[in-house]
Structures are given as structure tokens and as C-alpha cells.
C-alpha atoms as a PDB file:
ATOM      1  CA  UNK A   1      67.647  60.335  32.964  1.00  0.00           C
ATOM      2  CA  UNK A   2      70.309  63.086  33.892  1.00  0.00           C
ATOM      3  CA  UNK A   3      67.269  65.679  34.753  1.00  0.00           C
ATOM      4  CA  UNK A   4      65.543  62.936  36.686  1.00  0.00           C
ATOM      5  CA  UNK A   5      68.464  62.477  38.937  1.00  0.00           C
ATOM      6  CA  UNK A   6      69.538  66.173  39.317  1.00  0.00           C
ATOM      7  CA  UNK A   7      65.475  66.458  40.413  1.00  0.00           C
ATOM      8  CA  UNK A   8      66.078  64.213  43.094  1.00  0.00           C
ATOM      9  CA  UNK A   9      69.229  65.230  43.957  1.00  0.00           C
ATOM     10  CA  UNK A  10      68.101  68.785  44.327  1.00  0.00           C
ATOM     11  CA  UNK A  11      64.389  67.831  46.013  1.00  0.00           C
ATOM     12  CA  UNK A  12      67.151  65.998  48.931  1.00  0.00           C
ATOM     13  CA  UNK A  13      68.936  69.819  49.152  1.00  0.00           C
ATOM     14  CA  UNK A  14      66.186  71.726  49.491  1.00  0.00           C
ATOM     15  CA  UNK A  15      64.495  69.241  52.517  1.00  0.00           C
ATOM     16  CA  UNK A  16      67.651  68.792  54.166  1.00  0.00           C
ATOM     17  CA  UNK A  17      67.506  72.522  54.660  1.00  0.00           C
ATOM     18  CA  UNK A  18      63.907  72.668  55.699  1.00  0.00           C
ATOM     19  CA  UNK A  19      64.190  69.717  58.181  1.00  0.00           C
ATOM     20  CA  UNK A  20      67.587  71.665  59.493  1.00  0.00           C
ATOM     21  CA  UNK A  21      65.689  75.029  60.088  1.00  0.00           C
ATOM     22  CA  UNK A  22      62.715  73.281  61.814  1.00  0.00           C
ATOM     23  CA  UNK A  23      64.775  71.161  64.085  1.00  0.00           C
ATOM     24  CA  UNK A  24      67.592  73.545  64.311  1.00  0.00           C
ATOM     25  CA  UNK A  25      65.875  76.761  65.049  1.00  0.00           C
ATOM     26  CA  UNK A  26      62.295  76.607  65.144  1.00  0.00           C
ATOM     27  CA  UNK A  27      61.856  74.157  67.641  1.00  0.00           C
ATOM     28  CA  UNK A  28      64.657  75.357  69.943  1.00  0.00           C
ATOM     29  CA  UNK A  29      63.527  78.428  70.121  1.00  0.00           C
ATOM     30  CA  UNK A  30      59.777  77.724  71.443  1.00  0.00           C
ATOM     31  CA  UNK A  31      61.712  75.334  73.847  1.00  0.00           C
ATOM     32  CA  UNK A  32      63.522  78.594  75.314  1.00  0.00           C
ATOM     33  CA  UNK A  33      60.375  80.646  76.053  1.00  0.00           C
ATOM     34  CA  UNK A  34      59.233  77.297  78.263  1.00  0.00           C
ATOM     35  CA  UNK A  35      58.611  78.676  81.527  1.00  0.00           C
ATOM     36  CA  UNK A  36      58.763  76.026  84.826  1.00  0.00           C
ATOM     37  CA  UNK A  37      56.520  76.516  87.705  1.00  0.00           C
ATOM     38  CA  UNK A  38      59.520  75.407  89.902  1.00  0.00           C
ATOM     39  CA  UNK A  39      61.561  78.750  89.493  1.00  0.00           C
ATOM     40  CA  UNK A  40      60.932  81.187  92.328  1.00  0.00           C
ATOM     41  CA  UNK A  41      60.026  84.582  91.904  1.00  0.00           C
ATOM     42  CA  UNK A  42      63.460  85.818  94.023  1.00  0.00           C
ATOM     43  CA  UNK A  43      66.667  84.047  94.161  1.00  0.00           C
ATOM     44  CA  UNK A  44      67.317  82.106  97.209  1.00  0.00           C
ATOM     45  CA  UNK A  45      69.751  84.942  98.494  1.00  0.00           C
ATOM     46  CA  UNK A  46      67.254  87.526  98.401  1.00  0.00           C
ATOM     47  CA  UNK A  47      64.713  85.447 100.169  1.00  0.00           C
ATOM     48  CA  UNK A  48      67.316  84.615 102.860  1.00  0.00           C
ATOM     49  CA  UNK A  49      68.000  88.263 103.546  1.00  0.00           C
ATOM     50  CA  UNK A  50      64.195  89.360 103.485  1.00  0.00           C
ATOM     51  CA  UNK A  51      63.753  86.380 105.897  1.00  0.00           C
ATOM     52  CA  UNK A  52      66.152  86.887 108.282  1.00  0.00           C
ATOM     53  CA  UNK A  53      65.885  90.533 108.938  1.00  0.00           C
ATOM     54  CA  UNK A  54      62.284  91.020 108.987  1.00  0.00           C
ATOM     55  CA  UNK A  55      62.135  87.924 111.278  1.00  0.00           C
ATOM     56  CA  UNK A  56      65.121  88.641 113.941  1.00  0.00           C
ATOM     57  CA  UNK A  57      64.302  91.103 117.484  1.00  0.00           C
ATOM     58  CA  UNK A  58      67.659  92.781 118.533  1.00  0.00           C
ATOM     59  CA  UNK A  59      68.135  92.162 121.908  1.00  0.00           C
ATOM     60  CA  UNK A  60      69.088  96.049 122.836  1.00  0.00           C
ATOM     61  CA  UNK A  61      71.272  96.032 126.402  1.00  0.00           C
ATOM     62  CA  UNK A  62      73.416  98.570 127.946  1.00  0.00           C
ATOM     63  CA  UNK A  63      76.857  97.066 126.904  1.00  0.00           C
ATOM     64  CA  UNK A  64      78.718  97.174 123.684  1.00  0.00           C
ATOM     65  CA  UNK A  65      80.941  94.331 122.094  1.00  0.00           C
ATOM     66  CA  UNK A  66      84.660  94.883 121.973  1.00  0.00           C
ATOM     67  CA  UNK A  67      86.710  92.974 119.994  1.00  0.00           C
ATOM     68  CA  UNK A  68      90.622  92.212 122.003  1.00  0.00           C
ATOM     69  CA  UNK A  69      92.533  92.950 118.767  1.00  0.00           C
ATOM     70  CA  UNK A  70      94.002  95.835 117.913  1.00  0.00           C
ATOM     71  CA  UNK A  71      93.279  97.414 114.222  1.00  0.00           C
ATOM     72  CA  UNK A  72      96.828  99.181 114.377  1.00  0.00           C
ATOM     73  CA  UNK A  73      98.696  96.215 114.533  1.00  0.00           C
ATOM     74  CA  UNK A  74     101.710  95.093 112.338  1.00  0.00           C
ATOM     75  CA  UNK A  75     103.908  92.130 111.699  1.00  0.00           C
ATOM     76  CA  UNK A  76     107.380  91.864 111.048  1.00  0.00           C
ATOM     77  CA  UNK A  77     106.345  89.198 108.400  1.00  0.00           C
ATOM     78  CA  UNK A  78     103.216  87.551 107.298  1.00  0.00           C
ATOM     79  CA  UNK A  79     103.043  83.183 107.561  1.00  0.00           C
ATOM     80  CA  UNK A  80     101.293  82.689 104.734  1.00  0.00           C
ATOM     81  CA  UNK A  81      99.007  84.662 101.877  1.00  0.00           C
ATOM     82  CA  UNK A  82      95.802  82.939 101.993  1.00  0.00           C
ATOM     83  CA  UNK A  83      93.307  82.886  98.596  1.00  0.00           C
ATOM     84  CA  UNK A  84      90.874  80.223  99.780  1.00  0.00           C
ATOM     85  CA  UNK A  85      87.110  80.755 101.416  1.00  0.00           C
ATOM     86  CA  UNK A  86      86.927  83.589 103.592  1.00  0.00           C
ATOM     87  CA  UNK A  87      85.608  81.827 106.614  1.00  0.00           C
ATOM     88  CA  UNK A  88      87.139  82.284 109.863  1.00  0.00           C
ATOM     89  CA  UNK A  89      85.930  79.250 111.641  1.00  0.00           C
ATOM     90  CA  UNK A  90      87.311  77.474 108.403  1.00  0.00           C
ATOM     91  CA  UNK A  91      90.613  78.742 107.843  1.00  0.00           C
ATOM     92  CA  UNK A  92      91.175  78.299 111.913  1.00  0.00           C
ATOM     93  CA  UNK A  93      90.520  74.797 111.625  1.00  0.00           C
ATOM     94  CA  UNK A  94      93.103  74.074 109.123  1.00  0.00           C
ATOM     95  CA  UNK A  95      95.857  76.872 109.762  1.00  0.00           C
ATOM     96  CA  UNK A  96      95.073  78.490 112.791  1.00  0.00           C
ATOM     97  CA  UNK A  97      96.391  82.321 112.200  1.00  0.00           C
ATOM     98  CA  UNK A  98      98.028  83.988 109.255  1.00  0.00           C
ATOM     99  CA  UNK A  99     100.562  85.806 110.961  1.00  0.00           C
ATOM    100  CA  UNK A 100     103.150  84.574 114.111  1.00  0.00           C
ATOM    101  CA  UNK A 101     100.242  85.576 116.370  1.00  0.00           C
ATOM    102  CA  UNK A 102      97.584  82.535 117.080  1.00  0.00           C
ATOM    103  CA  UNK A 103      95.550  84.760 119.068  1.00  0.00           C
ATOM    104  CA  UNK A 104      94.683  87.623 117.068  1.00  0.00           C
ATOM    105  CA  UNK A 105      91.829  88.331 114.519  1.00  0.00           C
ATOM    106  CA  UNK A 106      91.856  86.509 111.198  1.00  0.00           C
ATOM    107  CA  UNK A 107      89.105  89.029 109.900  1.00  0.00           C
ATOM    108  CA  UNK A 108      87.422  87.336 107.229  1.00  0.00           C
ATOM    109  CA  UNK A 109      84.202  88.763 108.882  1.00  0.00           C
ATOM    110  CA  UNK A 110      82.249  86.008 110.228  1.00  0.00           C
ATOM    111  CA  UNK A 111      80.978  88.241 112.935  1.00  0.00           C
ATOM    112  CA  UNK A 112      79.608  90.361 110.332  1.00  0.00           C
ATOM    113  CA  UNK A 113      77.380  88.148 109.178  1.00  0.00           C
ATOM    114  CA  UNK A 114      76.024  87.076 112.991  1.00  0.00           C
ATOM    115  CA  UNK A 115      75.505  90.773 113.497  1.00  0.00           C
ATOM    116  CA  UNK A 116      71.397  92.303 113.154  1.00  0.00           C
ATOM    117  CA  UNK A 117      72.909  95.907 113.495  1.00  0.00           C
ATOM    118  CA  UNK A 118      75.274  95.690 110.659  1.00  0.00           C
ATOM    119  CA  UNK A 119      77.685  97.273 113.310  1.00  0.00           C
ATOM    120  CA  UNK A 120      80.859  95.284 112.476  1.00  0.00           C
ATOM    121  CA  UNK A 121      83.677  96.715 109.852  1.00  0.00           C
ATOM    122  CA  UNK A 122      86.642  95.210 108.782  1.00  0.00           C
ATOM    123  CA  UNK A 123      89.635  97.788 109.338  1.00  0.00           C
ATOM    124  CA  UNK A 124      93.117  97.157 108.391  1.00  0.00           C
ATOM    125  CA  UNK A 125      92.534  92.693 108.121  1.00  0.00           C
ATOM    126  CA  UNK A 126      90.489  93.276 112.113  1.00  0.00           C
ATOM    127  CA  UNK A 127      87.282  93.474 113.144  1.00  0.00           C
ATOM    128  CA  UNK A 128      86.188  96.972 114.567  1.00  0.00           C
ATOM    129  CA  UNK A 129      82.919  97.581 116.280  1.00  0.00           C
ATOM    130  CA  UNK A 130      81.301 100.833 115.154  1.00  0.00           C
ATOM    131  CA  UNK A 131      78.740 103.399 117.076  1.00  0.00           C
ATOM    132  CA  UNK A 132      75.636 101.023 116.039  1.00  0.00           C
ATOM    133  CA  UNK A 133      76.678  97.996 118.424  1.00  0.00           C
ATOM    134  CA  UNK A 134      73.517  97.688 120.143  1.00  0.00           C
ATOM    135  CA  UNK A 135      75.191  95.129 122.738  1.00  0.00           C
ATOM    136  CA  UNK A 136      72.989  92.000 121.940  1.00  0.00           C
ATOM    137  CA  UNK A 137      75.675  89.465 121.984  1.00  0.00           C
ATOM    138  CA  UNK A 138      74.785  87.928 118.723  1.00  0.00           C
ATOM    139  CA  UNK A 139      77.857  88.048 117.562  1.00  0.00           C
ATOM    140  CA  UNK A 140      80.286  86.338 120.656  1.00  0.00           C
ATOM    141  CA  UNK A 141      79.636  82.841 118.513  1.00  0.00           C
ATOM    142  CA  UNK A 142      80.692  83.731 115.555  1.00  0.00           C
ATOM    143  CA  UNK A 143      84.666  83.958 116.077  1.00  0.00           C
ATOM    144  CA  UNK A 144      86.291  80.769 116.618  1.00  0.00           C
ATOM    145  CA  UNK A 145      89.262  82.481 118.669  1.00  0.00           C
ATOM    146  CA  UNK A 146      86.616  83.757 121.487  1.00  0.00           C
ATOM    147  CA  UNK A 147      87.903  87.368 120.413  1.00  0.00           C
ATOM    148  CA  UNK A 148      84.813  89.278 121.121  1.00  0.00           C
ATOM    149  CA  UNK A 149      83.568  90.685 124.401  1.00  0.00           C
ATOM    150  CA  UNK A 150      80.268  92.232 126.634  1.00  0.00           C
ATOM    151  CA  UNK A 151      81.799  96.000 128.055  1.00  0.00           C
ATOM    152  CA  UNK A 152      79.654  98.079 129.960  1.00  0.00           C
ATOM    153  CA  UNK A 153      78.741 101.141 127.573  1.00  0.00           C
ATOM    154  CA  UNK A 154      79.721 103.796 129.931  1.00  0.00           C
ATOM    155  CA  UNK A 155      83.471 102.596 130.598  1.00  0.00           C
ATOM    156  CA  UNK A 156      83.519 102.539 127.211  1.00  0.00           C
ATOM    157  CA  UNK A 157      82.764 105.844 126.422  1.00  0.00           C
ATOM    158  CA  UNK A 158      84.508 107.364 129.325  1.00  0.00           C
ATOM    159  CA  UNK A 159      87.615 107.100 127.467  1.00  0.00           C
ATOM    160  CA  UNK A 160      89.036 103.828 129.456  1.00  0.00           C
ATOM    161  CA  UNK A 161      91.952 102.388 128.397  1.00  0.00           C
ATOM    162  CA  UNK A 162      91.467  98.553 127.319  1.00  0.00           C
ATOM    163  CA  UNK A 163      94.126  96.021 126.429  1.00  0.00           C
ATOM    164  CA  UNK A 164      92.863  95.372 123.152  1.00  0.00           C
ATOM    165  CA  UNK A 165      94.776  91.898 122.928  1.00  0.00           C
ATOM    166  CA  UNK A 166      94.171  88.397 123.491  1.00  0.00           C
ATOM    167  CA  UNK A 167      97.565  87.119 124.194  1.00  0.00           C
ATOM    168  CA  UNK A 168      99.266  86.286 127.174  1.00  0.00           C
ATOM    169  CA  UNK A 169     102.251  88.125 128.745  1.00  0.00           C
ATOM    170  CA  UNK A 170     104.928  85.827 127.485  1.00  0.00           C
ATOM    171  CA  UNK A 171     103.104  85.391 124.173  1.00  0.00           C
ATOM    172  CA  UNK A 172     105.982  85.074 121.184  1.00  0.00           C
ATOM    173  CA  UNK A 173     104.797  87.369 118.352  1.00  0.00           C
ATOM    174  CA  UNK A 174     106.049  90.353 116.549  1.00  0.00           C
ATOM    175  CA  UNK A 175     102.833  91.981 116.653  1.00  0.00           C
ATOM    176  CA  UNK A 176     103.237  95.656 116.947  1.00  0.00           C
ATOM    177  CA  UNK A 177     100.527  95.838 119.678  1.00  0.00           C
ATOM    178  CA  UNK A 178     100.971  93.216 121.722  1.00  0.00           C
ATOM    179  CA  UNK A 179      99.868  93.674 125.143  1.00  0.00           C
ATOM    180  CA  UNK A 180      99.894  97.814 124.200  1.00  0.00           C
ATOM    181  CA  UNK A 181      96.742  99.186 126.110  1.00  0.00           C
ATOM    182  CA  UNK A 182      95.106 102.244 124.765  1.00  0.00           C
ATOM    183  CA  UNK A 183      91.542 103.996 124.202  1.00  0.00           C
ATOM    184  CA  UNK A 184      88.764 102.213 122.525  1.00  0.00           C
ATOM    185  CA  UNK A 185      87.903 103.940 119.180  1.00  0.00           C
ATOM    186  CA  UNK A 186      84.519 103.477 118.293  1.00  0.00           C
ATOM    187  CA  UNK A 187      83.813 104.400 114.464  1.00  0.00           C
ATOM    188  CA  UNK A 188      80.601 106.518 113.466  1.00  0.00           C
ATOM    189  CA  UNK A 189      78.801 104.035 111.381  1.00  0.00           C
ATOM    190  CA  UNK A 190      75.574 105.255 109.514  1.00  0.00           C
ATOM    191  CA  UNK A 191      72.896 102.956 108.915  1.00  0.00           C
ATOM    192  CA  UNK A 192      71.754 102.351 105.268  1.00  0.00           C
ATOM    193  CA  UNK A 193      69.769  98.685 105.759  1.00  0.00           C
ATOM    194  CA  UNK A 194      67.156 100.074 103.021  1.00  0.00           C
ATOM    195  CA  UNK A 195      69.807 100.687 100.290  1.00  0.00           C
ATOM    196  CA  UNK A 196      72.055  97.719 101.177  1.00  0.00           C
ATOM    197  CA  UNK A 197      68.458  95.306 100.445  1.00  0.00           C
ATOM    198  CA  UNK A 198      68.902  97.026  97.193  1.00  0.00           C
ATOM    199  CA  UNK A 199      72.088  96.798  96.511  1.00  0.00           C
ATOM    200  CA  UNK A 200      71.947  93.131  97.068  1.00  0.00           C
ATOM    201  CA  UNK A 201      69.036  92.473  95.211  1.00  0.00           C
ATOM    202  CA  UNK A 202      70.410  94.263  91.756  1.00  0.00           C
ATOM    203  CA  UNK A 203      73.162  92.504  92.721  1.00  0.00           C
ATOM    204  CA  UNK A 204      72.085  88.993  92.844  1.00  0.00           C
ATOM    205  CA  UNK A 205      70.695  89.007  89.560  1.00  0.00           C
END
């Protein structure tokens, strides 16, 4: 009667630990290899990039954007530190400017992103257009503080000095440039489109 039982009792064992390997890992692991028609070839960035680039015509003119803010600048003291979305148009909606000066550059690079040319850099927390500007406008949009300007090409290069500020005369600011006028300079800015595509895509996976 004893032996009977211990039968039974170890005939439960052993098909508890059959039924637990077939449910457990057997079947999961055919479930994993289940490939859906529904998942694209390229991630949704990649195809966005491809898209957009192959599919935009630069609009070459004989200007070249300028952007009235002055990379050199400095404040006596910052309003607030700011670790949210980097989004100009955003963060001007809700706080306006991070320093005591509402009309300079926020430079979270919105205009970066407008630009086919890839001829925008952030320098020092500003915008700086570089030598590849092409002068097709696409950019003007993109800041929410109007910051960014058509120049003819020539005046620029001719060494001309611009006031590279947005504020008025009486503006109150501590900005070390306020109002300062001085010569455009235009960064050399070499083109690598073919290994940025790369980057991105390595990246995005």
C-alpha cells in the first residue's frame, strides 16, 4: 500500500516537471521566433530621414541667413537651469528666455532641424550659421523669437559690421553683447550627409 502511494506520488513529480518544461520553456520559446508581417524593415526614424532628404530641392539664392544673437555673449546670472524637452518653440511658450534677456537665442536647435544644408551649429547655447548656408530661407520659421535673417552674401563677406542683437536700445539685460556691433564670423563647416545617414542608422537600432 506504501509502494502504491509513493508510485503515485512520484508519477505526480515527474509530470509536474514535464508539463513545467513544455509550458515553461518549450512553448515560449517557439513563441519568440514568431515573426509579424506588421514590423517594418527600418525604424520609423530612418525612414523619416531617407524621406525627407531624398525628397526636399534646396532653394539655392544669393543671400545667407544670419542669426541677431551674438555667440560671445554672457550673463551676469542665469534665470533658471532648464532639463525639460529641448524645443525652442516649447520652452518659449511656457518661460520665454533662460537668461534676463527675452530676446536672445534659446538654442535648443530647432532651426537645425528646418535646415536641408545641415548649415546650422550650436556655439556657446546660440545658433551660428556656418559656410554651407545656401540662403533658402527654410529655416526663418523655425525660431519662435523671429531671430533669423535674409543678408545679401556679399555684405556679408565684405567684412560688414552687423548688430548681431535683437533687442532694443533701452532693452534691460546684462547681456555682455547687447547692442555691441561687430564682424559676422562665418564657421567652415564640412559636409558629411553620407556618414551622418550612417551614423543615425547604427544609431537607431
Amino acid at each position: 500500500m506504501i509502494l502504491r502511494i509513493l508510485l503515485v506520488l512520484l508519477f505526480i513529480i515527474v509530470s509536474s516537471f514535464i508539463l513545467y518544461f513544455i509550458y515553461g520553456s518549450f512553448i515560449p520559446a517557439l513563441k519568440s521566433q514568431t515573426v509579424e508581417n506588421k514590423d517594418p524593415l527600418f525604424s520609423e526614424v530612418e525612414l523619416n530621414y531617407v524621406g525627407n532628404d531624398s525628397e526636399k530641392k534646396v532653394a539655392v539664392s544669393d543671400k545667407m541667413a544670419v542669426i541677431l544673437c551674438n555667440p560671445n555673449r554672457s550673463f551676469d546670472k542665469e534665470r533658471l537651469s532648464y532639463n525639460g524637452i529641448k524645443s525652442c518653440i516649447l520652452f518659449h511658450s511656457i518661460y520665454e528666455t533662460p537668461n534676463d534677456c527675452k530676446f536672445g537665442c534659446i538654442g535648443f536647435g530647432d532651426c537645425i532641424n528646418k535646415c536641408p544644408q545641415e548649415a546650422i551649429i550650436i556655439k556657446h547655447g546660440t545658433a551660428v550659421i556656418t559656410s554651407n548656408c545656401c540662403g533658402c530661407g527654410e529655416c526663418l520659421s523655425s525660431c519662435p523669437k523671429d531671430l533669423i535673417k535674409l543678408y545679401d552674401r556679399n555684405i556679408i563677406k565684405n567684412n560688414t559690421e552687423f548688430k548681431l542683437c535683437n533687442a532694443g536700445d533701452n532693452s534691460l539685460t546684462s547681456c555682455s553683447m547687447c547692442q555691441k556691433a561687430q564682424k559676422i564670423e562665418i564657421p567652415e563647416q564640412k559636409n558629411f550627409k553620407f556618414w551622418k545617414s550612417c551614423y543615425r542608422i547604427f544609431k537607431s537600432k
